[in-house]
N, C-alpha and C. Protein backbone atom coordinates (compact mmCIF):
# COMPACT_ATOMS: atom_id res chain seq x y z
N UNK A 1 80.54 90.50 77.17
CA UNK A 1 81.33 90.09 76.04
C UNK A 1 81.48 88.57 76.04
N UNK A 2 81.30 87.79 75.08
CA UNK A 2 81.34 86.51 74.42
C UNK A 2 82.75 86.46 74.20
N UNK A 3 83.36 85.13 74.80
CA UNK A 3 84.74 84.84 74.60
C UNK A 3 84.96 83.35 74.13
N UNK A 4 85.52 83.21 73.28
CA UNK A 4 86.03 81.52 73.57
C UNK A 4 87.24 81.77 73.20
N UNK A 5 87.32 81.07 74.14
CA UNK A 5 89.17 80.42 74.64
C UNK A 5 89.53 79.55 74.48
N UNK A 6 90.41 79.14 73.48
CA UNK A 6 90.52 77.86 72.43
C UNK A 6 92.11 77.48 73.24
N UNK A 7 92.48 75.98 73.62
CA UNK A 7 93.51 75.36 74.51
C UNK A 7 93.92 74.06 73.87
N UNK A 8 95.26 74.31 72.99
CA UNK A 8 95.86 73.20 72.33
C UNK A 8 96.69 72.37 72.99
N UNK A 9 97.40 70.90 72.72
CA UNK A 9 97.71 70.37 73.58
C UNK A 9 99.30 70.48 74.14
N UNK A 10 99.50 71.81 74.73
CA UNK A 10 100.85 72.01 75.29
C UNK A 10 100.69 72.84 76.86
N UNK A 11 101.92 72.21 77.06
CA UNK A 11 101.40 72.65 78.99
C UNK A 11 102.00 74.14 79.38
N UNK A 12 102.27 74.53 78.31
CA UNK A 12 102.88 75.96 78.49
C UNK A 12 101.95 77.30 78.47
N UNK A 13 102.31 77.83 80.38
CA UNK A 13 101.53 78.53 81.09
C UNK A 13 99.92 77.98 81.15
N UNK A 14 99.13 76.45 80.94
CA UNK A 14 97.92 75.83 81.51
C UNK A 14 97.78 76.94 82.38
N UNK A 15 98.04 76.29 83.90
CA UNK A 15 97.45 76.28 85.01
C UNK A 15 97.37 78.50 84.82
N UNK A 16 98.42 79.26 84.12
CA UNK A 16 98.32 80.78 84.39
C UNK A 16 97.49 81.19 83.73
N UNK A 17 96.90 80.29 82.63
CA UNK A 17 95.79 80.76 81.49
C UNK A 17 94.31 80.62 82.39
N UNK A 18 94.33 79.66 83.30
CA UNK A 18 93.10 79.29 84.00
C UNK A 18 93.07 80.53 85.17
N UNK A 19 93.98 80.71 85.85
CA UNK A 19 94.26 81.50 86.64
C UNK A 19 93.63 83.19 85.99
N UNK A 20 94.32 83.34 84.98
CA UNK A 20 93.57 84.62 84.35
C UNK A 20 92.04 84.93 83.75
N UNK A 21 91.84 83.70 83.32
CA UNK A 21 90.12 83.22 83.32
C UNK A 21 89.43 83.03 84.54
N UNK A 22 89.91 83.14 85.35
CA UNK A 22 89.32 83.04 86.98
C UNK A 22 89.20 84.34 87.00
N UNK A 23 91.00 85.56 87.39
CA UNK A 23 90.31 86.77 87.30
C UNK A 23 89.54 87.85 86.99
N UNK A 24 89.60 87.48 85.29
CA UNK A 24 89.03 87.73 84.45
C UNK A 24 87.13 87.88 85.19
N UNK A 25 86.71 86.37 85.32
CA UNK A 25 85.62 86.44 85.57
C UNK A 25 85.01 86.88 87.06
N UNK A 26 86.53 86.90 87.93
CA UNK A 26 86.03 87.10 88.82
C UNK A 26 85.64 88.65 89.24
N UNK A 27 86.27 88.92 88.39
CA UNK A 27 86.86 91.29 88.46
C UNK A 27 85.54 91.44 87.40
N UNK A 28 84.95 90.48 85.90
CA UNK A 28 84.37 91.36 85.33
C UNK A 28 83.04 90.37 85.14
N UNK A 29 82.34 89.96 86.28
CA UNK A 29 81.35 88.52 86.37
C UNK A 29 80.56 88.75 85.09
N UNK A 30 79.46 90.10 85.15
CA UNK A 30 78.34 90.44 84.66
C UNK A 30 79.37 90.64 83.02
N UNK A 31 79.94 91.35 82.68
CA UNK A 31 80.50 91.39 81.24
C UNK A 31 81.20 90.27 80.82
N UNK A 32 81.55 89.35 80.88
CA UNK A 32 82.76 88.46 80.57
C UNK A 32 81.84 87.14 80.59
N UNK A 33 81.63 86.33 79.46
CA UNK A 33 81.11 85.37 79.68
C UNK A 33 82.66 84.42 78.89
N UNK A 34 82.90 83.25 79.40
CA UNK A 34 83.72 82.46 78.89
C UNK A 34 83.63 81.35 78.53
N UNK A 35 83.77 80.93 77.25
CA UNK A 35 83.76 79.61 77.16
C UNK A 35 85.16 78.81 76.77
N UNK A 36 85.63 77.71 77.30
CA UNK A 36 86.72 77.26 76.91
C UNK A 36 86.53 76.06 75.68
N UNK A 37 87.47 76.10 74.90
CA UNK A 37 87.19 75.18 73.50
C UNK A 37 88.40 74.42 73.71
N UNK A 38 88.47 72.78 74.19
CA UNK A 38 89.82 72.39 73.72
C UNK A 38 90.00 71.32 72.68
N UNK A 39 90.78 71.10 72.00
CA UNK A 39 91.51 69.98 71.00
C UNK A 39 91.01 68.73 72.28
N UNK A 40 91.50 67.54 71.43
CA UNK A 40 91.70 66.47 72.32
C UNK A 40 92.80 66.53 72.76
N UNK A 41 93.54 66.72 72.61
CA UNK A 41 95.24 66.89 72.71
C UNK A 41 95.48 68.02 74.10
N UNK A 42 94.43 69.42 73.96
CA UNK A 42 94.26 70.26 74.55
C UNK A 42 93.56 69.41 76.08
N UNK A 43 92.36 68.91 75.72
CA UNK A 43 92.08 68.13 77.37
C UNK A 43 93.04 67.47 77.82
N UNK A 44 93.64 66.11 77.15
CA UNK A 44 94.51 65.21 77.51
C UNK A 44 95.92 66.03 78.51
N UNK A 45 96.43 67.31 77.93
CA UNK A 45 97.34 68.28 78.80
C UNK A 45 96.75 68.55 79.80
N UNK A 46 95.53 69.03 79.89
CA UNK A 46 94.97 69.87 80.62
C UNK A 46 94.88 68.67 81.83
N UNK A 47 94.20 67.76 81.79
CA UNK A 47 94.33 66.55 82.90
C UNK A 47 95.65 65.92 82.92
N UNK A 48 96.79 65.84 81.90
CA UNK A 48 98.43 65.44 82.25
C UNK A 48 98.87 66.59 83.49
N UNK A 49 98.69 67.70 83.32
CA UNK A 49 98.63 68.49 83.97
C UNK A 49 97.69 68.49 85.19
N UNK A 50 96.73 68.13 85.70
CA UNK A 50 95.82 68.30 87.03
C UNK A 50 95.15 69.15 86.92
N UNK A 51 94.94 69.86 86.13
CA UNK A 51 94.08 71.31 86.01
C UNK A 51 92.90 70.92 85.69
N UNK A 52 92.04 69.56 85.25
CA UNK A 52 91.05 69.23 84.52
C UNK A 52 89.87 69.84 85.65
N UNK A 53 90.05 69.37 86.93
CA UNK A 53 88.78 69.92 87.98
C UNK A 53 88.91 71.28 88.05
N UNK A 54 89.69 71.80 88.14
CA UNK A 54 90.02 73.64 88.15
C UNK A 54 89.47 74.52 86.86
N UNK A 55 90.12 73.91 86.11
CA UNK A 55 89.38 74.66 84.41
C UNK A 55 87.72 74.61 84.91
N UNK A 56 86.93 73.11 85.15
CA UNK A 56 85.60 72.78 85.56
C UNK A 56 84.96 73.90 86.60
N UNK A 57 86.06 74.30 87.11
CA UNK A 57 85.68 75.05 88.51
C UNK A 57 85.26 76.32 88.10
N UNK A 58 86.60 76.81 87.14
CA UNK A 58 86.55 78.37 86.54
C UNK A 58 85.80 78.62 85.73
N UNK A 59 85.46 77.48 84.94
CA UNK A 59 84.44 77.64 83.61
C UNK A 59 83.35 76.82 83.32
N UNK A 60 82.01 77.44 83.58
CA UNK A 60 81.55 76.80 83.45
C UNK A 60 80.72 75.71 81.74
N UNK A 61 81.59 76.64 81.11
CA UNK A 61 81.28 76.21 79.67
C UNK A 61 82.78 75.39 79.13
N UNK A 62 82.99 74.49 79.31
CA UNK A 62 84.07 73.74 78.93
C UNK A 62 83.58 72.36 77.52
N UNK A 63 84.22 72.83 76.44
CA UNK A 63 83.69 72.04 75.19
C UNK A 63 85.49 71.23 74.77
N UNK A 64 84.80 69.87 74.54
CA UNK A 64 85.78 69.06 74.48
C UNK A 64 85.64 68.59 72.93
N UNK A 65 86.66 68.40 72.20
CA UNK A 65 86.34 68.27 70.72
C UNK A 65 86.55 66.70 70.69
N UNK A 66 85.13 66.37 69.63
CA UNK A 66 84.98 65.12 69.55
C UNK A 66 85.50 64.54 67.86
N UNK A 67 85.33 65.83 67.11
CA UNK A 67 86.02 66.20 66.01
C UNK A 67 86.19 67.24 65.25
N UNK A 68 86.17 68.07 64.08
CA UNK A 68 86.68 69.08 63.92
C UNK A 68 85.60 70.00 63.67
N UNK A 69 84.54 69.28 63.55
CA UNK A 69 82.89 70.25 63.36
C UNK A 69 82.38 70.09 65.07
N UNK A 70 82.53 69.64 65.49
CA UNK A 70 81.94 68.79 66.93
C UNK A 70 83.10 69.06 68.20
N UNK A 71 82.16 69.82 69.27
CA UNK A 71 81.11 71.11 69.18
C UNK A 71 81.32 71.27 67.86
N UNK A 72 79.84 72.01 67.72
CA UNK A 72 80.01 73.03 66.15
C UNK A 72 79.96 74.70 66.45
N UNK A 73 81.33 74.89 66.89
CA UNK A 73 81.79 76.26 67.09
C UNK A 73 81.63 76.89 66.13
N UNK A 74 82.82 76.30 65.18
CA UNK A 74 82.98 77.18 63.86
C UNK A 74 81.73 77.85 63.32
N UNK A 75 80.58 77.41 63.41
CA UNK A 75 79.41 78.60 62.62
C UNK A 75 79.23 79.88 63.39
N UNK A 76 79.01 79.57 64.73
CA UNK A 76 78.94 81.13 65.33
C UNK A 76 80.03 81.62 65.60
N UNK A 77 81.36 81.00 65.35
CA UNK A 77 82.51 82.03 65.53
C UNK A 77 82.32 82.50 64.22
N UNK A 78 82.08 82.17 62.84
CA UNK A 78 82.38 82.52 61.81
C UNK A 78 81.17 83.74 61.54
N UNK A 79 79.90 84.01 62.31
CA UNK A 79 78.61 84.69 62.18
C UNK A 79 78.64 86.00 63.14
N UNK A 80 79.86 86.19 64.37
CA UNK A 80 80.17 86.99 65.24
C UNK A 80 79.85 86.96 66.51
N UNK A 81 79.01 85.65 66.49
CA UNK A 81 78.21 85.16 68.02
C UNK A 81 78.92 85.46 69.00
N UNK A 82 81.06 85.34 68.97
CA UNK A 82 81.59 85.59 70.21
C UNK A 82 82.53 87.15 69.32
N UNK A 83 82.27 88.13 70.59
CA UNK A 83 83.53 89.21 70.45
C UNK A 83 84.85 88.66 70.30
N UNK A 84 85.36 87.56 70.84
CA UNK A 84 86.75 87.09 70.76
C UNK A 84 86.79 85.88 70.71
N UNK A 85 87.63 85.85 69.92
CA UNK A 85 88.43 84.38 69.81
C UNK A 85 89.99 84.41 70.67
N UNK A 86 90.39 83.54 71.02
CA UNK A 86 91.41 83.88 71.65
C UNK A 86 91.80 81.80 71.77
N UNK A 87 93.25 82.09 71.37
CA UNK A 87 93.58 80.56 71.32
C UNK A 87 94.70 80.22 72.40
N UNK A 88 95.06 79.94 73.77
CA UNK A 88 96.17 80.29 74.57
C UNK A 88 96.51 79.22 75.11
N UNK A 89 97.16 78.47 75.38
CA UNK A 89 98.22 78.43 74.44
C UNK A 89 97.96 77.35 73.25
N UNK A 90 98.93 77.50 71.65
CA UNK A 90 98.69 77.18 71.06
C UNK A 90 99.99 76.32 70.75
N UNK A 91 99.83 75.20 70.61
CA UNK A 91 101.09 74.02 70.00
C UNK A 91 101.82 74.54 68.98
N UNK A 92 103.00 73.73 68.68
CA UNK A 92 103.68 73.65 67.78
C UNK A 92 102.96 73.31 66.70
N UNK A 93 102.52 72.03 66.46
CA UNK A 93 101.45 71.35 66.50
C UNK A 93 101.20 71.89 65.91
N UNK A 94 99.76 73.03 66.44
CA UNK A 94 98.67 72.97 65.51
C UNK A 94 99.20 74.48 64.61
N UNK A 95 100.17 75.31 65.29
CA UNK A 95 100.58 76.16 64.54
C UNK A 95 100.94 76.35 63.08
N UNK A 96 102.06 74.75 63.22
CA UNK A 96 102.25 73.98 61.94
C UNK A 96 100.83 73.97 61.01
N UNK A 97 100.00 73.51 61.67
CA UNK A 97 98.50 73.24 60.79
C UNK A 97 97.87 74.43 60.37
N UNK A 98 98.05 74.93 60.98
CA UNK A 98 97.29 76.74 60.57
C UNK A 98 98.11 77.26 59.47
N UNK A 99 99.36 77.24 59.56
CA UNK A 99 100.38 78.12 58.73
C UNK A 99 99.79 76.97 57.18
N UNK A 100 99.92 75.86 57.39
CA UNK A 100 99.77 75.08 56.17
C UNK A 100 98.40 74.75 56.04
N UNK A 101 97.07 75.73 56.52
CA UNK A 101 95.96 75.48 55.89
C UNK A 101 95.21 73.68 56.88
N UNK A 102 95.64 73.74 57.13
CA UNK A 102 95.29 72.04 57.42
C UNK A 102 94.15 72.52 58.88
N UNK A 103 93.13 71.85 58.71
CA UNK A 103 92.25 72.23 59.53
C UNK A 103 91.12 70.87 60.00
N UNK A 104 92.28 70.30 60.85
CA UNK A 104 91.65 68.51 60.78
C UNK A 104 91.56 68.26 62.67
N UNK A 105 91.47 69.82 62.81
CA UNK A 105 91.15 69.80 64.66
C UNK A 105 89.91 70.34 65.41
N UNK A 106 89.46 70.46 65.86
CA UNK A 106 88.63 70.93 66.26
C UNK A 106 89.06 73.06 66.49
N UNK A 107 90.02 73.05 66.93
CA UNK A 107 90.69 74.36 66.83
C UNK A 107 90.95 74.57 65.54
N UNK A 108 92.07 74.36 64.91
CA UNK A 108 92.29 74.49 63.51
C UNK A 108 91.13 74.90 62.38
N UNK A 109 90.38 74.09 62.73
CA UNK A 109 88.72 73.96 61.80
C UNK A 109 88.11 75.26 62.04
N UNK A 110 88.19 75.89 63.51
CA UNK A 110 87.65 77.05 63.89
C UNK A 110 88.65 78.46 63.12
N UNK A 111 89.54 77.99 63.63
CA UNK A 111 90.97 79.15 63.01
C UNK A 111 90.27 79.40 61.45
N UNK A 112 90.62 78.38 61.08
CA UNK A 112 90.48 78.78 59.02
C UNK A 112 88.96 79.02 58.88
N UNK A 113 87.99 78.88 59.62
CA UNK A 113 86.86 79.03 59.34
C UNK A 113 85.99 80.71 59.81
N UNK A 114 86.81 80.93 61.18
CA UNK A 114 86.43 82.17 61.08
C UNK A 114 87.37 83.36 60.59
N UNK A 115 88.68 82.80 60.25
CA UNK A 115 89.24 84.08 59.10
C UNK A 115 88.41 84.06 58.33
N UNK A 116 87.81 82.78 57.45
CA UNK A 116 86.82 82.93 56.41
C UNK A 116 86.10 83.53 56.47
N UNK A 117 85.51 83.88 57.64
CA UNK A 117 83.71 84.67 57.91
C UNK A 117 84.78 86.58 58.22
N UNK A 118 85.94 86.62 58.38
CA UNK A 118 85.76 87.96 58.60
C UNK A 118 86.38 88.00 60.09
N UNK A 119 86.76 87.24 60.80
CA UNK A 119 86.83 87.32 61.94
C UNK A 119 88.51 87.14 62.49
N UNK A 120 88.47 88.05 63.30
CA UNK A 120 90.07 88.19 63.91
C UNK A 120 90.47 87.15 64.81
N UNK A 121 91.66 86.10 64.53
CA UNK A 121 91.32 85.09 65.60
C UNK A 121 92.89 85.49 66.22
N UNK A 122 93.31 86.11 67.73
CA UNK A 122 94.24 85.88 68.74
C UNK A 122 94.81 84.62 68.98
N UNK A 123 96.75 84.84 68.65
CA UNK A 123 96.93 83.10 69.41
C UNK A 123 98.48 83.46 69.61
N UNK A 124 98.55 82.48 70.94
CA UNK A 124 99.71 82.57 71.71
C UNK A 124 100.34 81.36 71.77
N UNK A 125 101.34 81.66 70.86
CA UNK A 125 101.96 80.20 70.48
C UNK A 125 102.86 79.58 71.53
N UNK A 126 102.99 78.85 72.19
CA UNK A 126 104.28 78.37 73.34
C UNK A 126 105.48 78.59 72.79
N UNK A 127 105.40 77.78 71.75
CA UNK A 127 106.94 77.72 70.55
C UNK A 127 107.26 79.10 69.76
N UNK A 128 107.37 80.44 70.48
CA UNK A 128 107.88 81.28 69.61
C UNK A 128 108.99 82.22 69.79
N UNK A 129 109.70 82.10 70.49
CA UNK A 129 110.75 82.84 70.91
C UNK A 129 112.20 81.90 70.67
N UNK A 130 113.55 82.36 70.42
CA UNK A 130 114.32 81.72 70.52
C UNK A 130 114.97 81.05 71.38
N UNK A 131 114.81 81.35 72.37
CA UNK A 131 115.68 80.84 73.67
C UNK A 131 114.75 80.28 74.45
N UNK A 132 115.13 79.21 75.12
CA UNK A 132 114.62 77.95 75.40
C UNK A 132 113.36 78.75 76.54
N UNK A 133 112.20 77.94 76.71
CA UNK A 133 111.64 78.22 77.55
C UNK A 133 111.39 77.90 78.37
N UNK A 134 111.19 78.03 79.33
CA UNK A 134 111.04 76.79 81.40
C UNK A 134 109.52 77.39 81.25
N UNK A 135 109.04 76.12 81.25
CA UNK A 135 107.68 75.34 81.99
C UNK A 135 107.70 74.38 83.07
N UNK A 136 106.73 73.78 83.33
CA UNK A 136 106.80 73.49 84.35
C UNK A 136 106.08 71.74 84.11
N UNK A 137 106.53 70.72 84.45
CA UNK A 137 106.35 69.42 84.88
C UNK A 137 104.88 69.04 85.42
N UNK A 138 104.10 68.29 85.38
CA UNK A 138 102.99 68.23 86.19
C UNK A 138 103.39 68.60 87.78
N UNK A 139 104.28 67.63 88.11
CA UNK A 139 104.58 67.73 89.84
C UNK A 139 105.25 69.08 89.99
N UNK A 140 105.05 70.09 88.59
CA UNK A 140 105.54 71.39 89.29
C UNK A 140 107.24 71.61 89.41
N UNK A 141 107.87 70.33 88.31
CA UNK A 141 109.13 71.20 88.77
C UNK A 141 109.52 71.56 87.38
N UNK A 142 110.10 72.78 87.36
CA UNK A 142 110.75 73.13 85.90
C UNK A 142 111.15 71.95 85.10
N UNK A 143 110.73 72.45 83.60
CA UNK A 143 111.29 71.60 82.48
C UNK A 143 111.65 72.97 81.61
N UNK A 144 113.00 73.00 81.02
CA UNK A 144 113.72 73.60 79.93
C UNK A 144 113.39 73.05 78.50
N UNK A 145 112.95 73.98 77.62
CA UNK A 145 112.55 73.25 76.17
C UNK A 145 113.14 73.94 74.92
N UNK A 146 113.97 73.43 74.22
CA UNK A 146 115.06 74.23 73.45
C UNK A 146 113.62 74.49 72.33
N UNK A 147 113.30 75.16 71.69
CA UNK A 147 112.79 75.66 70.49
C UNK A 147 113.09 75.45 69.45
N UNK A 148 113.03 74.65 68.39
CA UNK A 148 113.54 74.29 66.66
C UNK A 148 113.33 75.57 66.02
N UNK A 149 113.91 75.86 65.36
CA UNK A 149 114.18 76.14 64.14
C UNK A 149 112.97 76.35 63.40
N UNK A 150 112.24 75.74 63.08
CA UNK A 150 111.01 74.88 62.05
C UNK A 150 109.95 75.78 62.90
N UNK A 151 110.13 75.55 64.35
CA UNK A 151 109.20 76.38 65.18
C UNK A 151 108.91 77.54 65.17
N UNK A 152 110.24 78.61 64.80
CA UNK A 152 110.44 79.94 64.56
C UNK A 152 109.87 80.01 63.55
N UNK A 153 110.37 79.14 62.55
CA UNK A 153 109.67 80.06 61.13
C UNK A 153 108.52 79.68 60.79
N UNK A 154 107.45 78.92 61.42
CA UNK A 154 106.10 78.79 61.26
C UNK A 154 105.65 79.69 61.62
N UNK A 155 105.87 80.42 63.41
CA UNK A 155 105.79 81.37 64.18
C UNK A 155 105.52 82.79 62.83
N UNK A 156 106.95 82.90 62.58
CA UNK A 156 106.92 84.08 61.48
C UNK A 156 105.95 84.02 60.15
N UNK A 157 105.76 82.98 59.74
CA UNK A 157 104.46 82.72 58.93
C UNK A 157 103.38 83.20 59.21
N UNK A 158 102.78 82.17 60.31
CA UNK A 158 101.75 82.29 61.04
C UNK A 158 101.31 84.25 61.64
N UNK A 159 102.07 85.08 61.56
CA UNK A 159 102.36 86.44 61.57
C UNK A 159 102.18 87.27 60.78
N UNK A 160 102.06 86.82 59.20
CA UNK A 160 102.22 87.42 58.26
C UNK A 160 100.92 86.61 57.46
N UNK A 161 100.27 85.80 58.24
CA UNK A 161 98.69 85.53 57.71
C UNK A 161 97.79 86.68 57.73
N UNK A 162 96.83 86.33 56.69
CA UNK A 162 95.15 87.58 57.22
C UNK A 162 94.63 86.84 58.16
N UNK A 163 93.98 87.78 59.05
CA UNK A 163 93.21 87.38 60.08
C UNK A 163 93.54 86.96 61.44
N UNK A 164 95.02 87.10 61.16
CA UNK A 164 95.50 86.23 62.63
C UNK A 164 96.65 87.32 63.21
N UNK A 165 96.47 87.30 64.61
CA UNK A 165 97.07 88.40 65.58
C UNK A 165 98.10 87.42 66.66
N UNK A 166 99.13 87.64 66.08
CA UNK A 166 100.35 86.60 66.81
C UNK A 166 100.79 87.46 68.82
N UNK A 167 100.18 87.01 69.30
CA UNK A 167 100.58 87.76 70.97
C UNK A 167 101.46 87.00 71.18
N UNK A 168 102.87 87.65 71.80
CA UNK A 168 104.15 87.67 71.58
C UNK A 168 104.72 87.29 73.42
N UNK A 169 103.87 88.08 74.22
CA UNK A 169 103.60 88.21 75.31
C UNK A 169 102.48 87.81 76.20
N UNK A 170 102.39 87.08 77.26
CA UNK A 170 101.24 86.44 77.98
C UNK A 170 100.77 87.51 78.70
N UNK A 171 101.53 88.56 79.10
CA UNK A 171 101.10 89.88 79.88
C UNK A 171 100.18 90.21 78.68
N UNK A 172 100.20 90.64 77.56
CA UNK A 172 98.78 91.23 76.45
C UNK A 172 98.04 90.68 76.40
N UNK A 173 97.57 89.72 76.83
CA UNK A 173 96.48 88.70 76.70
C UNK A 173 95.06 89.90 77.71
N UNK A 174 95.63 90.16 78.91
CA UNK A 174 94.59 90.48 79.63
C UNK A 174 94.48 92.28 78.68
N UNK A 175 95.82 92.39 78.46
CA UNK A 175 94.86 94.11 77.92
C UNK A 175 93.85 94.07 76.98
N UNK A 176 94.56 92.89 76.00
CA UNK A 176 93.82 92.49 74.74
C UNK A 176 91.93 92.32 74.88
N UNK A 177 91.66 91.54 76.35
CA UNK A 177 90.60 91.23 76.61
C UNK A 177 89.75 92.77 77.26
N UNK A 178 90.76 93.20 78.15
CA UNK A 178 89.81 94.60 78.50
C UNK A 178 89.57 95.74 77.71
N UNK A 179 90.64 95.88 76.41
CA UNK A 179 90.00 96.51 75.04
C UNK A 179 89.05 96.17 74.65
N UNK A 180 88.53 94.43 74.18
CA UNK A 180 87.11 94.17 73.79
C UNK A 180 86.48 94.66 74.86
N UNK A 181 86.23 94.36 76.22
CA UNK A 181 85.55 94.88 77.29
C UNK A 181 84.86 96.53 76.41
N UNK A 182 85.87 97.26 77.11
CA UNK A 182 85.64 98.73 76.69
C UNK A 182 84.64 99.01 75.77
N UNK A 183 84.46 98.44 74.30
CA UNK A 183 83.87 98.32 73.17
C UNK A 183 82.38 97.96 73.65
């Protein structure tokens, strides 16, 4: 199974998303091919964070967006080239941009382009719950992040789009992936 794993620029659960793309490949080598897709915003976290050699480690297909065609994902996500799309985690940010059509990211561009072709795109927004969430600092020590308002109700937008499957929970991520498996 063909995956890309699309990584916007927020540090919420990084290093557990890499961690599950490790097991992922490590439990299902021969079925599971992965590629990771990030924003610029998405690398820039990913190295604010330290994870930049580790992601390298886990994946060996790592695409860095130079602009919103570039990689040019969007045609074979939009043609069925990958079984899944899967966006984890996804900003405030670009959530905002999806709900309002705006598609000026390298992710974003992919989002509106393969609803266009027909295609189901997965995304796990950081910003969607009401009560504050603890992440974690580069050096690893908790940070508390109150959630707006503005955040929720994009969230609920973004929910009530075609084409788009709002995961609510970071635990569904892996069932989500061993259902495509199965198929």
């Amino acid at each position: 199974m063909k995956l890309i794993w699309g990584i916007c620029g927020t540090g919420y659960l990084i290093k557990e998303s890499i961690d599950l793309m490790k097991a992922l490949q490590n439990e299902f080598r021969e079925q599971i091919d992965i590629t990771v897709m990030l924003s610029k915003e998405g690398a820039v976290v990913v190295k604010w964070y330290k994870q930049w050699e580790y992601l390298n480690e886990v994946v060996k297909k790592v695409k860095v967006e130079k602009t919103p065609n570039n990689p040019f994902l969007a045609g074979p996500l939009q043609l069925g080239k990958y079984e899944l799309f899967l966006v984890c985690p996804v900003s405030a940010n670009s959530v905002a941009k999806i709900v309002y059509g705006i598609a000026d990211t390298l992710i974003t561009n992919c989002v509106a382009q393969a609803i266009k072709g027909g295609v189901i795109v997965y995304l796990f927004p950081s910003d969607q719950h009401l009560e504050p969430i603890v992440t974690s600092r580069p050096d690893g020590s908790p940070l508390i992040l109150k959630i707006r308002d503005i955040e929720i109700e994009n969230v609920n937008k973004l929910k009530k789009m075609e084409g788009i499957i709002v995961i609510s929970d970071f635990s569904e991520i892996k069932r989500i992936i061993l259902q495509k498996l199965e198929k």
